[in-house]
Protein backbone atom coordinates (compact mmCIF):
# COMPACT_ATOMS: atom_id res chain seq x y z
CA UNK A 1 51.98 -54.97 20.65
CA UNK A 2 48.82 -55.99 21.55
CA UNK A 3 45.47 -52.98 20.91
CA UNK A 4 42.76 -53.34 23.25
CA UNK A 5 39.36 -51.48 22.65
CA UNK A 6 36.41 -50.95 24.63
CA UNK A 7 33.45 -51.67 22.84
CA UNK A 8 31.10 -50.39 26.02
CA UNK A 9 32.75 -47.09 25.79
CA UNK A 10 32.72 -46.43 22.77
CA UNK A 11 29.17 -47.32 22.45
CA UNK A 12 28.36 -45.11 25.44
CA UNK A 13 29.86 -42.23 23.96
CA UNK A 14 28.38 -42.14 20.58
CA UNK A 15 25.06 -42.72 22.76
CA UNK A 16 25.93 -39.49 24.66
CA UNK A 17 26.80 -37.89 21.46
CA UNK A 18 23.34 -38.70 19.67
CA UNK A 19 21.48 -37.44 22.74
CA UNK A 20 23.56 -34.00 22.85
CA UNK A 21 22.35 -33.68 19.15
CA UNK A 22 18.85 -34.23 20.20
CA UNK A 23 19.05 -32.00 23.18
CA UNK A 24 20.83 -29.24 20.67
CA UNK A 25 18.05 -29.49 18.34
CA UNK A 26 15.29 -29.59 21.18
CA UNK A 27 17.02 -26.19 22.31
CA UNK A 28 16.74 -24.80 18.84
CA UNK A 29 12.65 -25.92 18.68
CA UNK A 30 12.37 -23.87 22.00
CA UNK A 31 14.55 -20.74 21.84
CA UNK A 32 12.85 -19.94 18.36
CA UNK A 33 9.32 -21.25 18.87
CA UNK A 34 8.96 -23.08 15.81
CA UNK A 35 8.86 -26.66 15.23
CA UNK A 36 10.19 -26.71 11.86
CA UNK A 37 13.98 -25.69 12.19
CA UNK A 38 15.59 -27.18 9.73
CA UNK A 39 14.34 -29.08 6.41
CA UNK A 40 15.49 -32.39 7.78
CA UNK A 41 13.04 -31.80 11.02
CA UNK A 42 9.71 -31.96 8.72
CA UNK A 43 10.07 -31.86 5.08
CA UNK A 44 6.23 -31.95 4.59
CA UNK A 45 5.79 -29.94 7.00
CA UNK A 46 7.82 -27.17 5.83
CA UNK A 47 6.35 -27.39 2.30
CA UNK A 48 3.20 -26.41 4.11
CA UNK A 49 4.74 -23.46 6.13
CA UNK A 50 6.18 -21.76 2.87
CA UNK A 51 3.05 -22.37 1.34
CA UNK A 52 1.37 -20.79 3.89
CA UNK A 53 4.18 -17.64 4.37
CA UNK A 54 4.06 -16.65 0.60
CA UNK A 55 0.47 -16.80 0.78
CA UNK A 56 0.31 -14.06 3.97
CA UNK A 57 2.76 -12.15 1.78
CA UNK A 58 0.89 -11.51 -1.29
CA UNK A 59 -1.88 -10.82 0.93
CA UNK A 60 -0.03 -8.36 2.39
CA UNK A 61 1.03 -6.76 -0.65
CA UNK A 62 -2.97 -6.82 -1.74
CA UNK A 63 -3.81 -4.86 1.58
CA UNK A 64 -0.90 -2.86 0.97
CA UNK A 65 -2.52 -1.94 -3.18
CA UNK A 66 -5.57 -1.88 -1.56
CA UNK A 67 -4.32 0.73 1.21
CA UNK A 68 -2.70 2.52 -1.20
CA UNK A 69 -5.77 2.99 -3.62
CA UNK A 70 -8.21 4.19 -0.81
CA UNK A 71 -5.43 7.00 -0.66
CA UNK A 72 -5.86 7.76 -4.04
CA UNK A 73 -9.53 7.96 -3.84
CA UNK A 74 -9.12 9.37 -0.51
CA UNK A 75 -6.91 12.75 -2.44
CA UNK A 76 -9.00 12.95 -5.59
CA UNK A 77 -12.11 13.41 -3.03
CA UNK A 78 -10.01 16.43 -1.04
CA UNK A 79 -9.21 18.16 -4.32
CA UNK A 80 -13.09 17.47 -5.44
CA UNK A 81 -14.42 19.17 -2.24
CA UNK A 82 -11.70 22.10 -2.59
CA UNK A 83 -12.63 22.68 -6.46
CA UNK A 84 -16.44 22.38 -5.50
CA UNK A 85 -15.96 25.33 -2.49
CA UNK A 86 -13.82 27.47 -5.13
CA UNK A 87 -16.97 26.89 -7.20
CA UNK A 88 -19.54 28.00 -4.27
CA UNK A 89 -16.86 30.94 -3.39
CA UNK A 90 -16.82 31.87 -7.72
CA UNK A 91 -20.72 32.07 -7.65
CA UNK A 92 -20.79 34.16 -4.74
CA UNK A 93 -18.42 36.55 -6.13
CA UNK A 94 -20.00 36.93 -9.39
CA UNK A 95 -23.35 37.85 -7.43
CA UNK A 96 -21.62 39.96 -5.43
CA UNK A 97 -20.11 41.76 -8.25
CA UNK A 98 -23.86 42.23 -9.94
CA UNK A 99 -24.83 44.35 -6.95
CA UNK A 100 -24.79 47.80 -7.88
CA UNK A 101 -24.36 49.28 -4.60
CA UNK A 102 -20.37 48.26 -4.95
CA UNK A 103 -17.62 50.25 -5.79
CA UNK A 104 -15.48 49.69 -9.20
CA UNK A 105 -12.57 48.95 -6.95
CA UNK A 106 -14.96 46.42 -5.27
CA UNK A 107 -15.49 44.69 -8.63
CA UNK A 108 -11.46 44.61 -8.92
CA UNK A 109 -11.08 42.89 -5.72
CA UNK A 110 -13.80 40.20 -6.63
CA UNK A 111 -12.66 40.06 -10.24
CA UNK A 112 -8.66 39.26 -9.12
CA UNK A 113 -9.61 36.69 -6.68
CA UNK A 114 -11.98 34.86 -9.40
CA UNK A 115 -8.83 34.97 -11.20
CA UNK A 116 -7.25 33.53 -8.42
CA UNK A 117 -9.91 31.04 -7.38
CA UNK A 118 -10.04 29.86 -11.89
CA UNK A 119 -5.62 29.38 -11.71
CA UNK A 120 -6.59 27.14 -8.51
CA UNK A 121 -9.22 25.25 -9.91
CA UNK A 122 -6.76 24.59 -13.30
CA UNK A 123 -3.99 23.97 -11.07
CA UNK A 124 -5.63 21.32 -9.23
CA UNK A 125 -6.66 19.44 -12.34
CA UNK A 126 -3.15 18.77 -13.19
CA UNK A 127 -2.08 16.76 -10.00
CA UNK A 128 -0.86 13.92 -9.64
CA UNK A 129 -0.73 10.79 -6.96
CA UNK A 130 2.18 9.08 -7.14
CA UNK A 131 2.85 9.89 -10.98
CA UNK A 132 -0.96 8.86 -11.21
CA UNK A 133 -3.31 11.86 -12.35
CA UNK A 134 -6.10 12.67 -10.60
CA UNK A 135 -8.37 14.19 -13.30
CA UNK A 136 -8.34 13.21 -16.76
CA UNK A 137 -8.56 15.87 -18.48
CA UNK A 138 -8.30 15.20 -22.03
CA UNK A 139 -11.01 12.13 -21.99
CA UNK A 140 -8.25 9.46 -22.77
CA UNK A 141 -5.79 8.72 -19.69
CA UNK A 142 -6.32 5.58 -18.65
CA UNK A 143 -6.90 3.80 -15.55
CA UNK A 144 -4.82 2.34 -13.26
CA UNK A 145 -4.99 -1.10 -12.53
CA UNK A 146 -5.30 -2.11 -8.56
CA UNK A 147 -4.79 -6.10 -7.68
CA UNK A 148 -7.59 -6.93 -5.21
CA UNK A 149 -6.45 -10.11 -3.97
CA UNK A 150 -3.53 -12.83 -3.87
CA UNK A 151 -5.14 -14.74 -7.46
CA UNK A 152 -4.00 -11.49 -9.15
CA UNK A 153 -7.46 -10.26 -9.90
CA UNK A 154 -7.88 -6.31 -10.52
CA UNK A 155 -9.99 -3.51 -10.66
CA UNK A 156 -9.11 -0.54 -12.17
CA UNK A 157 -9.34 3.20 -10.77
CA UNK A 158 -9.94 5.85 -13.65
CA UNK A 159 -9.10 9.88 -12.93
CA UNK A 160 -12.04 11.22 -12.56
CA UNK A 161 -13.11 12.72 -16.23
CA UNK A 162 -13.17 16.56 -16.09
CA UNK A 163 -13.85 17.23 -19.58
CA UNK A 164 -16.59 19.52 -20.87
């Protein structure tokens, strides 16, 4: 029995089968836009595009702290200009209650909505934002701690101190 091969053949078809490989992995570069497919495409080059995507991360998560700070600030300066017109509306009710031209059920009205207006005021010195108060009221809490960019660095938002 006698085997006969063909070297051309064979050496044509594992031609055709390297350039199918390259065409497969050209297709892949194409249809997803990036050079780097695989690890084996650009190993340095990869390195450099993780580097890059964990870095455009954390900077995301800093403009997301950042973001979510200016909230923060953003509610304790609503409740601030709400507690500052209950003030106003408190001192105009007082005066208003000093004029002796009104009624004793005129003092009553003004008197239970300065009650109203003082719960309000209390209430709003107990929120919180996110589990994070707004007012320290006691002189102790203690800030919160707000990273500012990707090294980690922070600042630190305190309530605003309401004490007397």
């Amino acid at each position: 029995m006698v085997i006969n091969t063909n070297v051309e053949a064979q050496r044509t078809a594992s031609n055709l089968m390297d350039s199918q490989k390259a065409m497969a992995r050209s297709l892949a570069r194409l249809s997803s836009g990036s050079k780097i497919i695989t690890a084996s495409d650009d190993a340095a080059g990869l390195a450099v595009s993780s580097r890059l995507e964990s870095q455009l991360r954390r900077i995301d998560a800093v403009i997301d702290n950042l973001g979510n700070a200016m909230s923060l600030s953003q509610t304790q300066d609503g409740y601030l200009k709400n507690i500052g017109d209950a003030f106003t509306r408190m001192s105009e009710l007082a005066m208003m209650a000093q004029d002796n031209t009104k009624a004793d059920d005129d003092r009553k009205l003004y008197d239970e909505e300065f009650k109203q207006l003082i719960a309000y005021v209390t209430s709003s010195l107990g929120k919180n934002f996110n589990g994070v108060p707004l007012f320290d009221t006691t002189g102790t809490a203690a800030g919160i701690d707000i990273t500012i960019d990707e090294d980690g660095n922070t600042f630190t938002i305190n309530p605003i101190d309401v004490t007397v």
